[in-house]
Structures are given as structure tokens and as C-alpha cells.
PDB file of N, CA and C in Angstrom:
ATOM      1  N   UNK A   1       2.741   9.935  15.592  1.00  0.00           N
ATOM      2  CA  UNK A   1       1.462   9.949  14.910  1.00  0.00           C
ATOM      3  C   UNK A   1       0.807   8.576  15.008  1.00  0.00           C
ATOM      4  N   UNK A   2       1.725   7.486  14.707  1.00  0.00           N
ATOM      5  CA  UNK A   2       1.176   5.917  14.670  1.00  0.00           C
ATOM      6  C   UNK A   2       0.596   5.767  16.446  1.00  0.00           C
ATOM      7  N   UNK A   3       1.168   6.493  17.510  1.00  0.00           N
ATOM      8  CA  UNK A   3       0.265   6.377  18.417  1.00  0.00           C
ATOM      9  C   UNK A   3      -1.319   7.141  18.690  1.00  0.00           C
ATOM     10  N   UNK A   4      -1.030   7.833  17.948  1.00  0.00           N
ATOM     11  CA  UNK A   4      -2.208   8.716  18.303  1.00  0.00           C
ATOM     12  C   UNK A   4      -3.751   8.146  17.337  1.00  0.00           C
ATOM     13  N   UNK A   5      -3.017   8.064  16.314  1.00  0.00           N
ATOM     14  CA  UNK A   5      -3.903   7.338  15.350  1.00  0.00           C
ATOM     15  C   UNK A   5      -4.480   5.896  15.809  1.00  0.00           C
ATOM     16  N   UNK A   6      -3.727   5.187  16.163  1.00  0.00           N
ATOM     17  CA  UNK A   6      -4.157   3.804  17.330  1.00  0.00           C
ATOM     18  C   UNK A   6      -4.968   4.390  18.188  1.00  0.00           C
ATOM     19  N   UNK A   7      -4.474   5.263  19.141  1.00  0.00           N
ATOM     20  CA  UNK A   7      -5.239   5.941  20.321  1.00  0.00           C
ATOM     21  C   UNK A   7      -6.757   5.576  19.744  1.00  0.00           C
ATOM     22  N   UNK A   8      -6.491   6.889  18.998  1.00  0.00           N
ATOM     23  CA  UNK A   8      -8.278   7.338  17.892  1.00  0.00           C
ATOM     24  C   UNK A   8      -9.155   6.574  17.588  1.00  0.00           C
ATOM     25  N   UNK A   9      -8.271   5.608  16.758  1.00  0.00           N
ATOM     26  CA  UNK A   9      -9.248   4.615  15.543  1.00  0.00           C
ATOM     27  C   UNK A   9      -9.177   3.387  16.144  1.00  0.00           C
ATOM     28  N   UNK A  10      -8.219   2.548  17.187  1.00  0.00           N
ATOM     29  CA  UNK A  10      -8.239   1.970  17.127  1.00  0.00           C
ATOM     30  C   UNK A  10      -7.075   1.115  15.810  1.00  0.00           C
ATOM     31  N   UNK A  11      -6.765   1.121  15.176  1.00  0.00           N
ATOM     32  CA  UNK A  11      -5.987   0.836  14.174  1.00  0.00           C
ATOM     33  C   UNK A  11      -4.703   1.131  14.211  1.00  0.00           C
ATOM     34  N   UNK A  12      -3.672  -0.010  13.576  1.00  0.00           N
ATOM     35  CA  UNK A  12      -2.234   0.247  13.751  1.00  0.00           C
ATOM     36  C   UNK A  12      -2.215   1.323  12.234  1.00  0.00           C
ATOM     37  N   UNK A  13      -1.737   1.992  12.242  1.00  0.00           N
ATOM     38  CA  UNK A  13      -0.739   2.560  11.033  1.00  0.00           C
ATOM     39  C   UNK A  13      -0.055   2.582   9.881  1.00  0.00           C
ATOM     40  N   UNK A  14       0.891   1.284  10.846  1.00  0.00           N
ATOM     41  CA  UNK A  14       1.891   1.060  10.135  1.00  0.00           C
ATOM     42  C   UNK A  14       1.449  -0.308   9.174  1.00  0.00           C
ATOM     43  N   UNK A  15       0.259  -0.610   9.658  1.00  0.00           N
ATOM     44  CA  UNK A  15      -0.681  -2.170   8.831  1.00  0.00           C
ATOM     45  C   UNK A  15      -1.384  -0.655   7.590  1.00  0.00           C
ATOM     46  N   UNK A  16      -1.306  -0.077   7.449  1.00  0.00           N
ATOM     47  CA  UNK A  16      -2.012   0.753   6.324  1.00  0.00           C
ATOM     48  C   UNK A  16      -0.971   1.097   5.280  1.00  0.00           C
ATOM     49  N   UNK A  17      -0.196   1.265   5.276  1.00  0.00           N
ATOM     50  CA  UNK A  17       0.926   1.953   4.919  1.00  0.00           C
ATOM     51  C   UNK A  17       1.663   0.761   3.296  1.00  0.00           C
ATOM     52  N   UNK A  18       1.063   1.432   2.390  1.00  0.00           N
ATOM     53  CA  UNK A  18       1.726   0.265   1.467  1.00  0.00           C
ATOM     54  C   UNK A  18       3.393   0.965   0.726  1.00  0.00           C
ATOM     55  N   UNK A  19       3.056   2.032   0.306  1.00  0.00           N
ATOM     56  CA  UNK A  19       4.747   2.234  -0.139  1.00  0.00           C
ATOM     57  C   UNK A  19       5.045   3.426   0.572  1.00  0.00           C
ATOM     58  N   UNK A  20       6.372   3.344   0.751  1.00  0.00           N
ATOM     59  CA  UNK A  20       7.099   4.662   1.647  1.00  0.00           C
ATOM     60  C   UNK A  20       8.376   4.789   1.059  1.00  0.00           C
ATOM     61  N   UNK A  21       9.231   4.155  -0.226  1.00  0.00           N
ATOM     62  CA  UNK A  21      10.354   4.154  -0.984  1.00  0.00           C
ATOM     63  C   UNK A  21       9.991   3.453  -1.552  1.00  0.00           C
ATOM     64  N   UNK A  22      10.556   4.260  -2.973  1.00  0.00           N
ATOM     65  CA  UNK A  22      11.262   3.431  -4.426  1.00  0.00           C
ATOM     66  C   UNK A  22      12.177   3.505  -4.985  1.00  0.00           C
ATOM     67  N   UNK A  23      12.971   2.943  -5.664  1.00  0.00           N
ATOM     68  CA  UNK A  23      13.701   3.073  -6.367  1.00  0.00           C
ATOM     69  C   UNK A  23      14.108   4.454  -7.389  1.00  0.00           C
ATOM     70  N   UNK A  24      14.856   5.081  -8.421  1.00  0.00           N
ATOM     71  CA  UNK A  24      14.584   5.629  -9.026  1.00  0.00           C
ATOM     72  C   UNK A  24      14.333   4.748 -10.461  1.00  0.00           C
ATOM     73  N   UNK A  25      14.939   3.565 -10.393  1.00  0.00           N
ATOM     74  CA  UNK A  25      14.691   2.670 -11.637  1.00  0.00           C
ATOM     75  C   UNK A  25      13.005   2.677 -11.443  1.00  0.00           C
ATOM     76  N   UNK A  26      12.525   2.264 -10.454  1.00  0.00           N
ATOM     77  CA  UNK A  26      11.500   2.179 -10.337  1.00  0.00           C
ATOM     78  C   UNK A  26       9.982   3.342 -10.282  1.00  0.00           C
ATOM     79  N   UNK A  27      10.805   3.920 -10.404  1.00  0.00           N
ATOM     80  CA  UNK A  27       9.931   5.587 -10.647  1.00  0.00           C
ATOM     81  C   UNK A  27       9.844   5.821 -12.237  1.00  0.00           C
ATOM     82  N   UNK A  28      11.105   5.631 -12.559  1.00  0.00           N
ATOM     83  CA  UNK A  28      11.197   5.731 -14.484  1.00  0.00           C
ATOM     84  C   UNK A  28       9.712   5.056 -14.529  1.00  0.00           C
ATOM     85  N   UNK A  29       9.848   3.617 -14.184  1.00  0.00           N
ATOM     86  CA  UNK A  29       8.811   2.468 -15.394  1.00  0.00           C
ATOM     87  C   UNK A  29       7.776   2.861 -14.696  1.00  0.00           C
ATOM     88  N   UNK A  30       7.478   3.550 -13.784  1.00  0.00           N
ATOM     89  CA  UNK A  30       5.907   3.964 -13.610  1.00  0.00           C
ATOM     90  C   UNK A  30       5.849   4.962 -14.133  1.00  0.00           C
ATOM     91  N   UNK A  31       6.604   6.250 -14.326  1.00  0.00           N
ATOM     92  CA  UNK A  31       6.421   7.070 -15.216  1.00  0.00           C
ATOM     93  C   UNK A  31       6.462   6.726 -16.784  1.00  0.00           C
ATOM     94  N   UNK A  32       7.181   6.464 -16.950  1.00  0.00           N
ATOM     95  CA  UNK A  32       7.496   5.864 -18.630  1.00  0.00           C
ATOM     96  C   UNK A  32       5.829   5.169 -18.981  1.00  0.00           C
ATOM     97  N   UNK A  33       5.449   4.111 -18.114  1.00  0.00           N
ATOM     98  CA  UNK A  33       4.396   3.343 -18.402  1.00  0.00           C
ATOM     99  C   UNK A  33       2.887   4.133 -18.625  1.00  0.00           C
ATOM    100  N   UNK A  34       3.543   5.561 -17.792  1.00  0.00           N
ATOM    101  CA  UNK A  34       2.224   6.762 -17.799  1.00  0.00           C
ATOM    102  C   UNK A  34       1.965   7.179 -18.931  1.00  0.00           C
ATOM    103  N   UNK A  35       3.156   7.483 -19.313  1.00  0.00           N
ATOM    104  CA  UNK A  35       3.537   8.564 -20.386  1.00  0.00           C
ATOM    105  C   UNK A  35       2.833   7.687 -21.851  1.00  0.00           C
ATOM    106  N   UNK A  36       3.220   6.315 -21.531  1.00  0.00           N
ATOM    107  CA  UNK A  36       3.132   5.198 -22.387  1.00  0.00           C
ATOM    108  C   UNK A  36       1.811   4.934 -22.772  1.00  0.00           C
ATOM    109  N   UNK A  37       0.942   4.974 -21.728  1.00  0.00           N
ATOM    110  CA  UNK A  37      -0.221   4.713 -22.205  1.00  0.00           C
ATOM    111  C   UNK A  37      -1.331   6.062 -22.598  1.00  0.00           C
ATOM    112  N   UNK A  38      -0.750   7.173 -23.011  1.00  0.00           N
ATOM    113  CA  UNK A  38      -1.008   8.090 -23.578  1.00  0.00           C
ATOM    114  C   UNK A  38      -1.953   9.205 -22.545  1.00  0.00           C
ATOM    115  N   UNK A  39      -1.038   8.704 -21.334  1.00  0.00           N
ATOM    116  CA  UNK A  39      -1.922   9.850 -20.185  1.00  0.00           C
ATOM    117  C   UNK A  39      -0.798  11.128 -20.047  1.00  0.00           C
ATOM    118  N   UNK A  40      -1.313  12.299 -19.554  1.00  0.00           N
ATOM    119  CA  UNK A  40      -0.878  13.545 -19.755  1.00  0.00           C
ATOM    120  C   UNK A  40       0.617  13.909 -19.237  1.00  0.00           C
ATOM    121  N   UNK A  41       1.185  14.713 -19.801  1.00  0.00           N
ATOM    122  CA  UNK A  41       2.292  14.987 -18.916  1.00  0.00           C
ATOM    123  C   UNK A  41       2.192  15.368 -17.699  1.00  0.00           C
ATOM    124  N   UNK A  42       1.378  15.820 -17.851  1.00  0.00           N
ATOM    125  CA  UNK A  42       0.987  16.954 -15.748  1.00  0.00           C
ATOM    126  C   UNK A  42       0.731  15.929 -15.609  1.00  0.00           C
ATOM    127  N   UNK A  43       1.465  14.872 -15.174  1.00  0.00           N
ATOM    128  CA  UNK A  43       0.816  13.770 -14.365  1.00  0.00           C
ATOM    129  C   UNK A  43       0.775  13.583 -12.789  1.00  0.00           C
ATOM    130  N   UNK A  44      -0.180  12.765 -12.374  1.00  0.00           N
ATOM    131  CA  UNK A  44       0.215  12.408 -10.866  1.00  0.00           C
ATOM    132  C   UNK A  44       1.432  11.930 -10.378  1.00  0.00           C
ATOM    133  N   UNK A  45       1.972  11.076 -11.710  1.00  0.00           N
ATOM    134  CA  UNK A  45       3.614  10.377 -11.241  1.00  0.00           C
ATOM    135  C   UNK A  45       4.291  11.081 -11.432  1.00  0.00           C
ATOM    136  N   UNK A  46       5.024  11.433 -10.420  1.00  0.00           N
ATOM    137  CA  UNK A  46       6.342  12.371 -10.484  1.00  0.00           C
ATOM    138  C   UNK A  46       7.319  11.988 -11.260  1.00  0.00           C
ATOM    139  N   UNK A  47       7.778  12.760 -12.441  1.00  0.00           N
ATOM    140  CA  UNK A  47       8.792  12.659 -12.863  1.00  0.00           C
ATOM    141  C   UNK A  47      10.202  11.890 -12.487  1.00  0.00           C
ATOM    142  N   UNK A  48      10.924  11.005 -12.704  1.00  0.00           N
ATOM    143  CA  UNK A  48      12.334  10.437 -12.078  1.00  0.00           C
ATOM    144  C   UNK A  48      13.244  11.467 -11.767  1.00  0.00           C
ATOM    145  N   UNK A  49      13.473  11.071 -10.196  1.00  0.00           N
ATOM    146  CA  UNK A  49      14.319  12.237  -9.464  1.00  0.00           C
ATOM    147  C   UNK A  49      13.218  13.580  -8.629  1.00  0.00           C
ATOM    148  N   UNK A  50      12.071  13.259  -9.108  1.00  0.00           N
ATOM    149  CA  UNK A  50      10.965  14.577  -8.275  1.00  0.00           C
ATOM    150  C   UNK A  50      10.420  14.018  -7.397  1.00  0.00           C
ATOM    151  N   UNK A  51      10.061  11.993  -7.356  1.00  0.00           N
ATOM    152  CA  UNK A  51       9.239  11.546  -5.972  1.00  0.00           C
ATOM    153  C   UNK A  51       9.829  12.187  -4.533  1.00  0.00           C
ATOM    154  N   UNK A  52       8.154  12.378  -4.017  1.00  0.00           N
ATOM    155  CA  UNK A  52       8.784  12.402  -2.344  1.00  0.00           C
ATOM    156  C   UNK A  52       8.850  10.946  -1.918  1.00  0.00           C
ATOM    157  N   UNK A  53       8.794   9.767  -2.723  1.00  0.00           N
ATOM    158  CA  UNK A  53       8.964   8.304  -2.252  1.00  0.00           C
ATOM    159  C   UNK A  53      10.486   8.390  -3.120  1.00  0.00           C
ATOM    160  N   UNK A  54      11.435   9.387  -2.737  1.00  0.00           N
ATOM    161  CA  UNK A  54      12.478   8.797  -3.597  1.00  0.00           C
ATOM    162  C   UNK A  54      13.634   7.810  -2.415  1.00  0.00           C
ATOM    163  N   UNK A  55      14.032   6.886  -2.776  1.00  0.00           N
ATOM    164  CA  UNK A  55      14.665   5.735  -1.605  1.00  0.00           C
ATOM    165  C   UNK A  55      15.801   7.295  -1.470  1.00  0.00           C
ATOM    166  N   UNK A  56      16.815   7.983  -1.712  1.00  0.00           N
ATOM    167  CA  UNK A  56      17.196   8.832  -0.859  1.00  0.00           C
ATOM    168  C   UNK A  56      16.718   9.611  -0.036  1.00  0.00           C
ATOM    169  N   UNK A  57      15.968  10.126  -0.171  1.00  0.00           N
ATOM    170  CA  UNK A  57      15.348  11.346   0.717  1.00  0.00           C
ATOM    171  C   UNK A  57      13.879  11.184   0.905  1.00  0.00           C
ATOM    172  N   UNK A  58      13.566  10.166   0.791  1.00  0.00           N
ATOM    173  CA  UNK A  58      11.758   9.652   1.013  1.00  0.00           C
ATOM    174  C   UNK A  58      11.179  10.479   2.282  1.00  0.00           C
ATOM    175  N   UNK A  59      10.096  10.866   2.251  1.00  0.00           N
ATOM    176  CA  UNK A  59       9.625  11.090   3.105  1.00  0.00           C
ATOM    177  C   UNK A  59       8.083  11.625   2.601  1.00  0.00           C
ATOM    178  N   UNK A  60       7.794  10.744   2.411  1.00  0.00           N
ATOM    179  CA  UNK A  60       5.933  10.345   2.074  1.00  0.00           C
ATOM    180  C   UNK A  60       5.611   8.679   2.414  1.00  0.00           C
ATOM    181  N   UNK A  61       4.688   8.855   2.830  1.00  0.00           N
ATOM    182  CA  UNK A  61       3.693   7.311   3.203  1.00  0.00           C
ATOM    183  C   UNK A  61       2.308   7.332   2.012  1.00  0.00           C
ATOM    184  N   UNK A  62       2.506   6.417   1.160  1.00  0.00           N
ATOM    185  CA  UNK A  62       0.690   6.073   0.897  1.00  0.00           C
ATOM    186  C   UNK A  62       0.463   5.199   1.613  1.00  0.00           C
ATOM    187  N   UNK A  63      -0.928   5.851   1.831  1.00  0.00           N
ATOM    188  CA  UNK A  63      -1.679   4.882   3.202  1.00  0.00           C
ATOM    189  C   UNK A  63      -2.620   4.312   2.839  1.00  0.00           C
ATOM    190  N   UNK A  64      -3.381   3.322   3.071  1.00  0.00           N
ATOM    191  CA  UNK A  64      -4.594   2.995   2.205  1.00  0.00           C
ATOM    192  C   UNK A  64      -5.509   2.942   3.363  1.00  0.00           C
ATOM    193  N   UNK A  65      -6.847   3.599   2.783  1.00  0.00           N
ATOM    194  CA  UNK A  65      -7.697   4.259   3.360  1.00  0.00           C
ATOM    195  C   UNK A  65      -8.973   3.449   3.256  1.00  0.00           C
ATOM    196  N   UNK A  66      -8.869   1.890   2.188  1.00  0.00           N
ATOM    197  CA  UNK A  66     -10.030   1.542   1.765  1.00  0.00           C
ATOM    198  C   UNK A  66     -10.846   0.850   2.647  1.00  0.00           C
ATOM    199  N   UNK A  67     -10.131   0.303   3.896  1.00  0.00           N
ATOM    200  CA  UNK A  67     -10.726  -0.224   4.923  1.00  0.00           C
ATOM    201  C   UNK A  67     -11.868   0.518   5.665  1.00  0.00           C
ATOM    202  N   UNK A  68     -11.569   1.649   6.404  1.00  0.00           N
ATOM    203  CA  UNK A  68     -12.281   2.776   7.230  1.00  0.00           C
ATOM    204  C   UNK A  68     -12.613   4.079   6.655  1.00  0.00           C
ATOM    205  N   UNK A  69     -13.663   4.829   6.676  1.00  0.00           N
ATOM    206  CA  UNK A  69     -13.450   5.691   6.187  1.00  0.00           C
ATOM    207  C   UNK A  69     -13.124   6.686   7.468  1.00  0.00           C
ATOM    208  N   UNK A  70     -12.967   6.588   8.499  1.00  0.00           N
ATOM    209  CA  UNK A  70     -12.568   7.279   9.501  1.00  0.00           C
ATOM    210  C   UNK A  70     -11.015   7.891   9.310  1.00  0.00           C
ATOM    211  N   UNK A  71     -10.229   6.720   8.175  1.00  0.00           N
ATOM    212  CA  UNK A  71      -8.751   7.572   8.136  1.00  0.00           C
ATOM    213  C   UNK A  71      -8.425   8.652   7.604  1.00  0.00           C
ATOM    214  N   UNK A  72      -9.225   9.093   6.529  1.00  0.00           N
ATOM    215  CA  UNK A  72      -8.606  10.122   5.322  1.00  0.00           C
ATOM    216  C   UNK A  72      -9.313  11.314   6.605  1.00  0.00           C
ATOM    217  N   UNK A  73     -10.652  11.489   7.286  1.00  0.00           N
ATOM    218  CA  UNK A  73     -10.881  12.612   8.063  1.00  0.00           C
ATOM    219  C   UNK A  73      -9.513  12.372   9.318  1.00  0.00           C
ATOM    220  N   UNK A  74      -9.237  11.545   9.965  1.00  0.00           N
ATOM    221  CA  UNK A  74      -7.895  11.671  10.773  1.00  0.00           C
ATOM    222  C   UNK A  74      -7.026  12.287  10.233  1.00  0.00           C
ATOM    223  N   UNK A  75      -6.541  11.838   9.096  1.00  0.00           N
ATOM    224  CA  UNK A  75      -5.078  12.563   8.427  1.00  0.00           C
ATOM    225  C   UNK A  75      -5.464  13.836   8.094  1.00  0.00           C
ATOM    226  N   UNK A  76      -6.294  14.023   8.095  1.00  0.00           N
ATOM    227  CA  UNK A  76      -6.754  15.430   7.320  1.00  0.00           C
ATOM    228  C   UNK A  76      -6.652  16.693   9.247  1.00  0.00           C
ATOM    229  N   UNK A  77      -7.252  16.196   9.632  1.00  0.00           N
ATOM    230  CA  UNK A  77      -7.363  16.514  10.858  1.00  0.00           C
ATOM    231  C   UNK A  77      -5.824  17.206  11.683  1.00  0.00           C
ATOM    232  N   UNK A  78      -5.308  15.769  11.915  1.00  0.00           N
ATOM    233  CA  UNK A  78      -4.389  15.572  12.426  1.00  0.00           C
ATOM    234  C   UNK A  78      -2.962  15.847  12.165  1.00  0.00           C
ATOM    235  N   UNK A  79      -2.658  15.181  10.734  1.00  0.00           N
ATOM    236  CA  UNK A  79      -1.612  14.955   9.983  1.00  0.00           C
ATOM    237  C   UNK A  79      -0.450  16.351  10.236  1.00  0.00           C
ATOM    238  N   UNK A  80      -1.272  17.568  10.140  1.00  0.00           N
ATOM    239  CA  UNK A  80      -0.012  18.511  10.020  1.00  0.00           C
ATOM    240  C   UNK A  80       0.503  18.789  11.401  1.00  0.00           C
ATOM    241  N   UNK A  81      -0.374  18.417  12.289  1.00  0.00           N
ATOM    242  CA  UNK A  81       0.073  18.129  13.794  1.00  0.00           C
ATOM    243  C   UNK A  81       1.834  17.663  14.096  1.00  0.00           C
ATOM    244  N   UNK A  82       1.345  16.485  12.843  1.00  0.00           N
ATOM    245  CA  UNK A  82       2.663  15.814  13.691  1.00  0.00           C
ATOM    246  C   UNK A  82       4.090  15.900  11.871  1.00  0.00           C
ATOM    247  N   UNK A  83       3.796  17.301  11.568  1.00  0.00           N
ATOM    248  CA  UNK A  83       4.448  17.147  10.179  1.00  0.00           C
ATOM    249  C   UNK A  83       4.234  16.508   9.170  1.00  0.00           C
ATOM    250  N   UNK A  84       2.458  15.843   9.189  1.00  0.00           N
ATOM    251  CA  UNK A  84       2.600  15.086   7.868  1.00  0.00           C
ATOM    252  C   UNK A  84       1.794  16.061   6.951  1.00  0.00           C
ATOM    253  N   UNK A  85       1.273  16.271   5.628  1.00  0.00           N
ATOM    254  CA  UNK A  85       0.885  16.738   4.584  1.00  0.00           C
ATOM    255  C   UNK A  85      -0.010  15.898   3.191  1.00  0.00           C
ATOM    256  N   UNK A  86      -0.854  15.853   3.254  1.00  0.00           N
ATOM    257  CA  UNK A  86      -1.512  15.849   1.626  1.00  0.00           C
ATOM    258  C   UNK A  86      -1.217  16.848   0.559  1.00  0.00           C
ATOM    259  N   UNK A  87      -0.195  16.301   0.096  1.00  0.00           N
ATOM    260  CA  UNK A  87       0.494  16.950  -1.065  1.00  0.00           C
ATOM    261  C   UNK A  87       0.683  16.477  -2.259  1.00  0.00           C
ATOM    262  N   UNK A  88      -0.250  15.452  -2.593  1.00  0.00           N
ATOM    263  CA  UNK A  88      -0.490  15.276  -4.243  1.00  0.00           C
ATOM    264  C   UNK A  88      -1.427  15.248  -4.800  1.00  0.00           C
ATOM    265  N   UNK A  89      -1.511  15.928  -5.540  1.00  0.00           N
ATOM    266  CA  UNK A  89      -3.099  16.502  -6.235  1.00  0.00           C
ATOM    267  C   UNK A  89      -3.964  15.206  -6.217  1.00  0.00           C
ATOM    268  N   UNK A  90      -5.183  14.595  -5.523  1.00  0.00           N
ATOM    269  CA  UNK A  90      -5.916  13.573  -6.314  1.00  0.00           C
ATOM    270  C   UNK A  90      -5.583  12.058  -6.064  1.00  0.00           C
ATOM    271  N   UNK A  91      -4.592  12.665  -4.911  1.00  0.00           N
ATOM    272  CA  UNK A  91      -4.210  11.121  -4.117  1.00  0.00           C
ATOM    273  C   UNK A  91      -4.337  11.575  -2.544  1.00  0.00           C
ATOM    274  N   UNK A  92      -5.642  10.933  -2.565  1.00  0.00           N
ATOM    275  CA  UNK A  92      -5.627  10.929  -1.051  1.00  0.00           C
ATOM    276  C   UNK A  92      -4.864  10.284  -0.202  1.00  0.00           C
ATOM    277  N   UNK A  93      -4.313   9.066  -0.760  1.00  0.00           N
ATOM    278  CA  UNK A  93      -3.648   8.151  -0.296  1.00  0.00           C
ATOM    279  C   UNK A  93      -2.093   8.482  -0.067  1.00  0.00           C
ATOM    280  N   UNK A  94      -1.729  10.098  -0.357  1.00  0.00           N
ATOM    281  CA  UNK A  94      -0.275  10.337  -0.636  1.00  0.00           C
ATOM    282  C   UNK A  94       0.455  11.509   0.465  1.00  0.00           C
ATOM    283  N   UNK A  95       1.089  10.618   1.697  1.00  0.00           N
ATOM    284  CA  UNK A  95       0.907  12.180   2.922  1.00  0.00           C
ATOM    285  C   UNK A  95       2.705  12.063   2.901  1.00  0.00           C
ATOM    286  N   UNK A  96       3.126  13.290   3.022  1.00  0.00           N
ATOM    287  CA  UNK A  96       4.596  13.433   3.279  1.00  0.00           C
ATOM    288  C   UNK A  96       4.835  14.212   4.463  1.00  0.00           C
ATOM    289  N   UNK A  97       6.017  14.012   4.518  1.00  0.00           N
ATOM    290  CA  UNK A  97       6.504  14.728   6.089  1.00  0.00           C
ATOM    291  C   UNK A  97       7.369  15.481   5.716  1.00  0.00           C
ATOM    292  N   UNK A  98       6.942  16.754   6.159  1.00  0.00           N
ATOM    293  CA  UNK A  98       7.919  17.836   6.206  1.00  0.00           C
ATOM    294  C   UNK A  98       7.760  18.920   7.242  1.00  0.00           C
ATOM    295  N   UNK A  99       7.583  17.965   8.737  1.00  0.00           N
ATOM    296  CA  UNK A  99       7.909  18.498   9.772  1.00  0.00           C
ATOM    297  C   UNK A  99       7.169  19.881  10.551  1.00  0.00           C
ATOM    298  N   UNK A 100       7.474  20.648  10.820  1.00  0.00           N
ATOM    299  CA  UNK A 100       7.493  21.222  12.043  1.00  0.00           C
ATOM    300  C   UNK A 100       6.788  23.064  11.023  1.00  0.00           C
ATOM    301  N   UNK A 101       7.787  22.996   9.783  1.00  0.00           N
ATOM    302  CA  UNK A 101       7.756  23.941   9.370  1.00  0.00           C
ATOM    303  C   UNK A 101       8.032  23.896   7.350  1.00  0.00           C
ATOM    304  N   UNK A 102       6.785  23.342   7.212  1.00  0.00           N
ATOM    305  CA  UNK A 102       6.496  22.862   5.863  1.00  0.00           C
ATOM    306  C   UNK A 102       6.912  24.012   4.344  1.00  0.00           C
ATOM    307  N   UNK A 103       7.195  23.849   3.359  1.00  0.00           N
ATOM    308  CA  UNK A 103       7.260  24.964   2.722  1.00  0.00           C
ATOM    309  C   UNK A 103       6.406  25.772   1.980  1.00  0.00           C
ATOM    310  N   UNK A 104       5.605  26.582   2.069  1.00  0.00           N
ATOM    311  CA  UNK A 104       4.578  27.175   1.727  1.00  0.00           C
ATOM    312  C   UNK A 104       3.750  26.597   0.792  1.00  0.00           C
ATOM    313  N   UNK A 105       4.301  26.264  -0.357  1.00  0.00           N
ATOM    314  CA  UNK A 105       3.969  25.315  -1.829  1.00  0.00           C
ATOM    315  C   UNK A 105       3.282  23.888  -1.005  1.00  0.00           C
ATOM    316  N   UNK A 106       3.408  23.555  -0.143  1.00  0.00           N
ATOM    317  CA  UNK A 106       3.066  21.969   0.604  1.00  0.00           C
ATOM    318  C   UNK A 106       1.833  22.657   1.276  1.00  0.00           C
ATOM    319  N   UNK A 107       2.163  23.786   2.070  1.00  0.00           N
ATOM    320  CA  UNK A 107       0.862  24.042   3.006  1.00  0.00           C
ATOM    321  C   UNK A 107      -0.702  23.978   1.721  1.00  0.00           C
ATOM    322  N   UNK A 108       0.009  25.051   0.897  1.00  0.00           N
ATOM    323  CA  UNK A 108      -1.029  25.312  -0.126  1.00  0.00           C
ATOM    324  C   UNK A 108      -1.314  24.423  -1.016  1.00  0.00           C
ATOM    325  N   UNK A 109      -0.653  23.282  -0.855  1.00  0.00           N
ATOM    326  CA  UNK A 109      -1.214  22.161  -2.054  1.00  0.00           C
ATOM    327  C   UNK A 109      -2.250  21.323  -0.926  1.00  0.00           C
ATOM    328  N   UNK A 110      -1.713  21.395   0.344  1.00  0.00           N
ATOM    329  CA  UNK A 110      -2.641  20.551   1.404  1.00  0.00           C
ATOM    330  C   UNK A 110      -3.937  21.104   1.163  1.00  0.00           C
ATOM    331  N   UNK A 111      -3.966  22.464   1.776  1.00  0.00           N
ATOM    332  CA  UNK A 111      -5.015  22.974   1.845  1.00  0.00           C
ATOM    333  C   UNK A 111      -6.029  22.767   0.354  1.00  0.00           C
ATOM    334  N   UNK A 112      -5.978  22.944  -0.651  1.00  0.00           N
ATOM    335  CA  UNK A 112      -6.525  22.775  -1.977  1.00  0.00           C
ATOM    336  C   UNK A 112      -7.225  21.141  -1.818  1.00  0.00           C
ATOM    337  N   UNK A 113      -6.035  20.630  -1.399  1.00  0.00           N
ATOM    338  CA  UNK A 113      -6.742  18.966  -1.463  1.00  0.00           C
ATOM    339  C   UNK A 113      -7.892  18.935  -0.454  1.00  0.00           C
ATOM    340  N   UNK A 114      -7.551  19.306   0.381  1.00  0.00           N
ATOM    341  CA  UNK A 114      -8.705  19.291   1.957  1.00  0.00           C
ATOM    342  C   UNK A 114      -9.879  19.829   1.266  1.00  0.00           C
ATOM    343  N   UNK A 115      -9.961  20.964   0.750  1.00  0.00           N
ATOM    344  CA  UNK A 115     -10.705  22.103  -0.383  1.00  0.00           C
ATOM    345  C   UNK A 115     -11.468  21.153  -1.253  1.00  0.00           C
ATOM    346  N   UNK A 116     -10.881  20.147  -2.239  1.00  0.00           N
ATOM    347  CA  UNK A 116     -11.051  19.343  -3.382  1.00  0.00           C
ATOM    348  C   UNK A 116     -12.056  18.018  -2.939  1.00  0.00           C
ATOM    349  N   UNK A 117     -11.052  17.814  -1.682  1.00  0.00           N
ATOM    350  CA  UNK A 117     -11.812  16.005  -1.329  1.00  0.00           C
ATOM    351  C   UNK A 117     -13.353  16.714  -0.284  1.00  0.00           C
ATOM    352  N   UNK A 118     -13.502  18.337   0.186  1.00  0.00           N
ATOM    353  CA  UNK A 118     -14.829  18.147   0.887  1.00  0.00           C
ATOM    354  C   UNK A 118     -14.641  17.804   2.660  1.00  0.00           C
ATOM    355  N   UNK A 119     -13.253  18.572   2.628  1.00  0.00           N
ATOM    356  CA  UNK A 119     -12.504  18.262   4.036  1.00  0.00           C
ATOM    357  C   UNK A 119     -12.865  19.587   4.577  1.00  0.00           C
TER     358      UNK A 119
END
């Protein structure tokens, strides 16, 4: 994908790309800190032990998009091409990989976002 996206835009990728693993200590205090400042349970932060940024089994990139606006229409475009996905409600910035053959719940959360952001 990081070639094709270069190809396209011109732009490396992997210079966009701010988190791709965390901790689970580190998932608590962003959740905890959610919870803390009296924002909803349905939250955007995944619960500890539910990130797709979990350092075992990671497999999501936030990408930051604030430079170009040419990236979020690429990923949107492209992304399931090469197994990636927009799969968190309201974060554009939040694409995971789940390959070749995604699980239905991912296709349909993509699609909604594409739906939501005007894709």
C-alpha cells in the first residue's frame, strides 16, 4: 500500500502514520481519562483488551491526514484493496488491516464511515 500511495500522492506513508501499538497499561489511562472526564461509555476509546492498536495483535495505523486532503479520499478509495479498513466510528484517522477477507462487522462499519464522512 505504502507504494502505491507514494506512486499516487507523491507522499511517503509511513511519515503519516503516528500510532500503530500500545500498550494495554496504556489503553487503561486513555480510557480511564475518558470515562474520567465525564464522556460517554459508547466511547471512541476502546475499552482495555478491545484496541485494534493492541501491542499483541495490533493491526490498525492512525494516519494523519492534516497535511493533504488528498489522503482520507486515497484510503477510502484504495485501502480495502490492499486489506486496510475504516473501522472506527468518527475517526478518520483510524484504518486496520484485516486482509484479504475482512469480517462482515468491519466491511459494514467501513462502509457507514465512507456513508458518514461524504465518501
Amino acid at each position: 500500500m505504502a507504494d502505491a500511495f507514494k506512486r499516487d500522492l507523491g507522499i511517503n506513508l509511513i511519515d503519516l502514520v503516528n500510532v500503530s501499538t500500545r500498550s494495554a497499561k496504556r489503553q487503561k489511562e486513555l480510557y480511564d481519562a475518558w470515562i474520567a472526564a465525564g464522556k460517554p461509555a459508547a466511547t471512541p476509546v476502546a475499552k482495555p483488551g478491545t484496541s485494534e492498536h493492541d501491542e499483541e495483535n495490533a493491526n490498525a495505523l492512525d494516519i494523519n491526514q492534516s497535511s493533504d486532503a488528498r489522503v482520507l479520499p486515497w484510503l477510502c478509495k484504495n485501502g480495502p484493496t490492499f486489506g486496510f479498513f475504516a473501522t472506527a466510528r468518527g475517526e478518520k484517522w483510524h484504518w486496520a488491516w484485516y486482509g484479504e477477507r475482512p469480517p462482515l462487522t468491519r466491511w459494514v462499519r467501513h462502509v457507514a464511515n465512507l456513508k458518514r464522512w461524504g465518501l
